[in-house]
Protein backbone atom coordinates (compact mmCIF):
# COMPACT_ATOMS: atom_id res chain seq x y z
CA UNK A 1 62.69 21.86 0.66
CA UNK A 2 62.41 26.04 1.21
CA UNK A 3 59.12 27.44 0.28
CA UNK A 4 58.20 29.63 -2.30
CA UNK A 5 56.70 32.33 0.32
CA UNK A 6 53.61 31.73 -2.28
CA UNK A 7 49.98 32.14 -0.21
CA UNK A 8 49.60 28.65 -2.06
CA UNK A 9 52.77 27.11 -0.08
CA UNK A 10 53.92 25.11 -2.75
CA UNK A 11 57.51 23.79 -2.55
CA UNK A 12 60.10 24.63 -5.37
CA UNK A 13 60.60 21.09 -6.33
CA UNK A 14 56.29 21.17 -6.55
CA UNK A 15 56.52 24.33 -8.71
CA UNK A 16 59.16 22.93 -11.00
CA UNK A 17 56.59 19.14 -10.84
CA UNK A 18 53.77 21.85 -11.64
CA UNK A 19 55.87 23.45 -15.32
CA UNK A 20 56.57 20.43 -16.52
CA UNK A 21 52.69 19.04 -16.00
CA UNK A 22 51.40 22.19 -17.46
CA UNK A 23 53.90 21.89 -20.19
CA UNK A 24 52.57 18.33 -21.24
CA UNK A 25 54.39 16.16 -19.86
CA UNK A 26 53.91 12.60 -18.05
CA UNK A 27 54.21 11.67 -14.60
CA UNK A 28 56.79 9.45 -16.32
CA UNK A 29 58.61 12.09 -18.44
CA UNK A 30 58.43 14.23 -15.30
CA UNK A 31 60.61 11.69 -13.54
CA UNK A 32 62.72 10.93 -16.34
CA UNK A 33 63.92 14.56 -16.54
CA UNK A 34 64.20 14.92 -12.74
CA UNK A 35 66.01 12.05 -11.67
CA UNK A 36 62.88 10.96 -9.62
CA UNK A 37 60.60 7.64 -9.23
CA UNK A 38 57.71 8.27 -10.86
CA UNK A 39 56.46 7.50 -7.80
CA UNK A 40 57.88 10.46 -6.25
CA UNK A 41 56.55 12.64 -8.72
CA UNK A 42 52.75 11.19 -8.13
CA UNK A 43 53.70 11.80 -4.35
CA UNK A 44 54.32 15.35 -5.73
CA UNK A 45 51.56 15.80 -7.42
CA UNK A 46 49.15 14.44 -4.99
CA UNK A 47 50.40 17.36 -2.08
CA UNK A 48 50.22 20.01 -5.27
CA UNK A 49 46.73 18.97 -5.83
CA UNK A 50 45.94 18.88 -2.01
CA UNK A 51 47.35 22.68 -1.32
CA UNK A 52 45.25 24.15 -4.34
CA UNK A 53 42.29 22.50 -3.98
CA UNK A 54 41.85 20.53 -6.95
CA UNK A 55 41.38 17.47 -8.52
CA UNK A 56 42.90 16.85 -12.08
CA UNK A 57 45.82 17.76 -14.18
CA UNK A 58 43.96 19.90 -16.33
CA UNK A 59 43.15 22.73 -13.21
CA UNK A 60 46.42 22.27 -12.41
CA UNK A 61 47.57 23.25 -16.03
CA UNK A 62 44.73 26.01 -15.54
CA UNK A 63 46.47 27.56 -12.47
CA UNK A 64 49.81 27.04 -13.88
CA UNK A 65 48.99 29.17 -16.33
CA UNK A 66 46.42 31.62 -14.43
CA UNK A 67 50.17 32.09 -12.19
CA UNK A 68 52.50 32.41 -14.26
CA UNK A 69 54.34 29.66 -13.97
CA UNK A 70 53.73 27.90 -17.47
């Protein structure tokens, strides 16, 4: 998958993994709506958390919304 160019190097399918988190939404709902295993998505999630340095779905909300992309 292409990167964004972002100095954060997430992925596109990461960014779109990272609006639907910070808009509430399950790992399962997440999958639902993607055509994924949630599995995949947790894969996702795990290499989002990993490249920004964090450890929870709330900071991830945080920078989602810190960046715009809530």
């Amino acid at each position: 998958m292409p990167r964004l160019g972002r100095a954060d190097g997430l992925t596109l399918r990461e960014v779109e993994i990272l609006r639907l988190v910070a808009a509430g939404m399950t790992n399962r709902q997440t999958a639902e709506r993607l055509g994924l295993s949630i599995r995949t998505v947790d894969a996702h999630l795990r290499s989002i958390y990993a490249k920004l340095g964090i450890k929870s779905r709330s900071a991830a909300t945080r920078y989602a919304v810190e960046h715009n992309l809530a």
